[in-house]
N, C-alpha and C. Protein backbone atom coordinates (compact mmCIF):
# COMPACT_ATOMS: atom_id res chain seq x y z
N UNK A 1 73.72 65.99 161.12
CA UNK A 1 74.79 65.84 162.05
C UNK A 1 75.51 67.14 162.24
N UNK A 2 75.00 68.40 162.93
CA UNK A 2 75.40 69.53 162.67
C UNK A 2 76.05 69.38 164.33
N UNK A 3 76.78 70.45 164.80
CA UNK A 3 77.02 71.09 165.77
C UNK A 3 78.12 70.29 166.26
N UNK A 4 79.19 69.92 167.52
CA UNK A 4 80.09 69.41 168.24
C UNK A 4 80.31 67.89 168.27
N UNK A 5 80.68 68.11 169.50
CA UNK A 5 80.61 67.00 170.16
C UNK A 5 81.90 65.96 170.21
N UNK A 6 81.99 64.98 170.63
CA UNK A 6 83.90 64.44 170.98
C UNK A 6 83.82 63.51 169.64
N UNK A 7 84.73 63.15 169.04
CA UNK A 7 85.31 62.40 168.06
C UNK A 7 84.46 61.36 167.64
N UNK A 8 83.97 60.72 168.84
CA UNK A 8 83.16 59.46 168.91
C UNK A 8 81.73 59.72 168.37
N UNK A 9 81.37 61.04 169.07
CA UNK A 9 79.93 61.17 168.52
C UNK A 9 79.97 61.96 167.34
N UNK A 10 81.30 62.42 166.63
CA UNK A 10 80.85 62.96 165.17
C UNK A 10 80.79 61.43 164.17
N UNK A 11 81.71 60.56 164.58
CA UNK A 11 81.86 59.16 163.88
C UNK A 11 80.49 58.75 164.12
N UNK A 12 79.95 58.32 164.90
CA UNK A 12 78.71 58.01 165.34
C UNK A 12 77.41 58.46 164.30
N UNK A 13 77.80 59.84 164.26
CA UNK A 13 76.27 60.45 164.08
C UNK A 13 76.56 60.27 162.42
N UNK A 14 77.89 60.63 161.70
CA UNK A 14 78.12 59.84 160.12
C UNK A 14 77.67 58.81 159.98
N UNK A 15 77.82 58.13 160.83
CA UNK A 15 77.33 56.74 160.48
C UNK A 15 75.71 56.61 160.42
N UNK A 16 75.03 57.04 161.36
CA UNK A 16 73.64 56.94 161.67
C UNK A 16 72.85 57.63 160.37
N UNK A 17 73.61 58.71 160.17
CA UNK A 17 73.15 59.83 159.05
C UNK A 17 73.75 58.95 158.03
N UNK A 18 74.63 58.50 156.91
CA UNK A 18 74.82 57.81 156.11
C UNK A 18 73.92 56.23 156.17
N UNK A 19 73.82 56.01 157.49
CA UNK A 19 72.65 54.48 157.35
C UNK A 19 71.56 55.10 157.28
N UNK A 20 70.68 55.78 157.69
CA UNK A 20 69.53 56.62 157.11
C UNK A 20 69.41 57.17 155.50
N UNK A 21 70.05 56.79 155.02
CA UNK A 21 70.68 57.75 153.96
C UNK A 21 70.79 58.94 153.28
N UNK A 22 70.99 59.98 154.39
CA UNK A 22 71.16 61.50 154.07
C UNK A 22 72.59 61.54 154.23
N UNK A 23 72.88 61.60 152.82
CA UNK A 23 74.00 61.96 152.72
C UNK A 23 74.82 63.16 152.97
N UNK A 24 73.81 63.73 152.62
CA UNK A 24 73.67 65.36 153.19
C UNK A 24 74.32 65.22 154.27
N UNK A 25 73.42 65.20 155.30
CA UNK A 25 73.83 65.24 156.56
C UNK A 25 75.05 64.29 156.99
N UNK A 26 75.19 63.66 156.84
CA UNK A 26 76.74 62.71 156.37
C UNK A 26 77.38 63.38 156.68
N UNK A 27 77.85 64.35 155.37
CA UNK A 27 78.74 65.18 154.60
C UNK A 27 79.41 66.40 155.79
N UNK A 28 77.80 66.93 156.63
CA UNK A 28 78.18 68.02 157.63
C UNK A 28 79.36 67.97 158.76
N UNK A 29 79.70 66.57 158.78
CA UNK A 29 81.08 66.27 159.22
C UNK A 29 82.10 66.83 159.16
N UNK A 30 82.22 67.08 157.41
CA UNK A 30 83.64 67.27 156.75
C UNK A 30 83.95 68.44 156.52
N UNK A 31 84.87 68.93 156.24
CA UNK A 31 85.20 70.37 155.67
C UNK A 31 85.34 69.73 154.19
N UNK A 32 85.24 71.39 153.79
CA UNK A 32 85.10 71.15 152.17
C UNK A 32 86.29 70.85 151.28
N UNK A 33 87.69 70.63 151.69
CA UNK A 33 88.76 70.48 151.64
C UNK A 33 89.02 69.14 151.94
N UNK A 34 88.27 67.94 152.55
CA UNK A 34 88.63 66.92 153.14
C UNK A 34 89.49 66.02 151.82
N UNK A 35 90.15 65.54 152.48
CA UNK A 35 91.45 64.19 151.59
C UNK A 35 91.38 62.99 152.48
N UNK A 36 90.70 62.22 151.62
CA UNK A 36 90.39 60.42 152.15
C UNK A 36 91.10 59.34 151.40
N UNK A 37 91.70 58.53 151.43
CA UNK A 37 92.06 57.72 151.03
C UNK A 37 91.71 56.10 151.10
N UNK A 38 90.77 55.41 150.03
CA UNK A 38 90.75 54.56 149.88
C UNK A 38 91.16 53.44 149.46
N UNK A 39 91.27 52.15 149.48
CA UNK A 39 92.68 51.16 149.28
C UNK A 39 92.01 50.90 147.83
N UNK A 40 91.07 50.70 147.72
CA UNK A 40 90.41 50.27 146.50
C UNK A 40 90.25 51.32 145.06
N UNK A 41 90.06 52.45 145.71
CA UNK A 41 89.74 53.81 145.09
C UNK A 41 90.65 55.11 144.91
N UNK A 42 91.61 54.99 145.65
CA UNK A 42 92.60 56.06 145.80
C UNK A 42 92.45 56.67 146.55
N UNK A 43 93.04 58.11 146.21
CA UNK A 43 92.47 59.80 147.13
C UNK A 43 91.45 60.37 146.80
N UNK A 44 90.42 60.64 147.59
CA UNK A 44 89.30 61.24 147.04
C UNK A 44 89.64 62.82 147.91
N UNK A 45 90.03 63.95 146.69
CA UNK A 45 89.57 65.26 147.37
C UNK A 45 88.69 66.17 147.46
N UNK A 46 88.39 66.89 148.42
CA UNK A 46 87.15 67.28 148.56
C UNK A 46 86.07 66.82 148.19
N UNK A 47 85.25 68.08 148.87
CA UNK A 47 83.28 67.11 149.85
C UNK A 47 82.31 66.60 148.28
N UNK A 48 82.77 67.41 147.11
CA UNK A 48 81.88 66.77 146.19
C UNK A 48 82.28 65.53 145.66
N UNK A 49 83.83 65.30 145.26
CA UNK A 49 84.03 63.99 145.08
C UNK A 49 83.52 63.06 146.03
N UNK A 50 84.21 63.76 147.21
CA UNK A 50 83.36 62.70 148.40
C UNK A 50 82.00 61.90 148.53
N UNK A 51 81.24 63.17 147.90
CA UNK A 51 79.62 62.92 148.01
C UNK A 51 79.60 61.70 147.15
N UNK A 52 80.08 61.80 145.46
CA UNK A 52 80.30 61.18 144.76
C UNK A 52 80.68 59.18 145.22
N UNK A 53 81.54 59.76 146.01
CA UNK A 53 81.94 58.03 146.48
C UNK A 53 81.34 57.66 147.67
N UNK A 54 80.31 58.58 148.05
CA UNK A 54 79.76 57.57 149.12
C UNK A 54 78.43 57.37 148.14
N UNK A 55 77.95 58.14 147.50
CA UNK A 55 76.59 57.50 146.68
C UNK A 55 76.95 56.45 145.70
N UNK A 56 78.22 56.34 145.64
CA UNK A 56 78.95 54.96 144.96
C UNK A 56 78.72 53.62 145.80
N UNK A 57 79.59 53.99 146.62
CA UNK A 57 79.28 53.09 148.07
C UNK A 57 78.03 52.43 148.58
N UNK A 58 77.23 53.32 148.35
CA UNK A 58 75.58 53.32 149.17
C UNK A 58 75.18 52.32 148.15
N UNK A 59 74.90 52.86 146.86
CA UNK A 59 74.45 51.86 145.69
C UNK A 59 74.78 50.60 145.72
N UNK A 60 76.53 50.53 145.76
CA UNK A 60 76.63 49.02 145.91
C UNK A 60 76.89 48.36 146.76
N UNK A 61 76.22 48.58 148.50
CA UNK A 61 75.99 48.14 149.21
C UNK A 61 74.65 48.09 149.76
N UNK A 62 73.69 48.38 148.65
CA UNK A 62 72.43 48.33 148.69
C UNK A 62 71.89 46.98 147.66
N UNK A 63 72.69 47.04 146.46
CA UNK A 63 72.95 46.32 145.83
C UNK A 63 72.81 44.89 146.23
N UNK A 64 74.08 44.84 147.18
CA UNK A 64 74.67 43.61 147.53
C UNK A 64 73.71 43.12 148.81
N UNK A 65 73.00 43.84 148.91
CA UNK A 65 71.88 43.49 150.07
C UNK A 65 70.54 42.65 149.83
N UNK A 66 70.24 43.73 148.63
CA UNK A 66 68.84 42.95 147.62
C UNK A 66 69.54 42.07 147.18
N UNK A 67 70.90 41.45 146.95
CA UNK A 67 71.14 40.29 146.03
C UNK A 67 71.25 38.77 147.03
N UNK A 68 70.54 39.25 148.36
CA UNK A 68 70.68 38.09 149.38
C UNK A 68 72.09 37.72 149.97
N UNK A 69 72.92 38.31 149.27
CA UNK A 69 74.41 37.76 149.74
C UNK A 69 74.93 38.21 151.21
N UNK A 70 75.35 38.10 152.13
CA UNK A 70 75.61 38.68 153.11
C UNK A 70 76.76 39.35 152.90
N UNK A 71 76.91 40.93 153.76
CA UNK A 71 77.78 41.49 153.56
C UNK A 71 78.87 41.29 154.51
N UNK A 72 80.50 41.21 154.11
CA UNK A 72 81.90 40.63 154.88
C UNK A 72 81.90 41.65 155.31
N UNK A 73 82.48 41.43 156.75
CA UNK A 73 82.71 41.92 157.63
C UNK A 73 84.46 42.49 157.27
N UNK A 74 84.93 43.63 157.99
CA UNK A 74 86.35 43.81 157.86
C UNK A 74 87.43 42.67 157.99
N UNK A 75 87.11 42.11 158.88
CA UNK A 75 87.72 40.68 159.36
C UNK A 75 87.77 39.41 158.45
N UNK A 76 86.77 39.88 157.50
CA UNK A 76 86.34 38.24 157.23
C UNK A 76 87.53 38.34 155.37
């Protein structure tokens, strides 16, 4: 997910690149400085912690996939 593009298509192409699972390429989003905040997890700073909690993420939503359960929606 290297180079431009409007807001929509950097969200976009994270997403496509994290569902593929190159995280790598994920990551090319962010600056190396990035501060995220999760409700569950806290502040995650910077791109290596980051990396860290999305291969957290990935696992146990890979997890929860092989375990037949369906995954909730934001809403639900």
């Amino acid at each position: 997910m290297t180079g431009g593009g409007s807001a929509q298509d950097i969200v976009a192409g994270f997403y496509d690149d994290f569902n593929r699972g190159d995280i790598s390429e994920a990551l090319s989003a962010f600056a190396e400085d990035l501060e995220t905040t999760d409700p569950g997890m806290g502040t995650v700073h910077g791109i290596e912690p980051f990396r860290e909690y999305l291969d957290t993420f990935k696992r146990c939503r890979m997890r929860r996939r092989s375990s037949g359960k369906p995954m909730r929606s934001a809403t639900s």
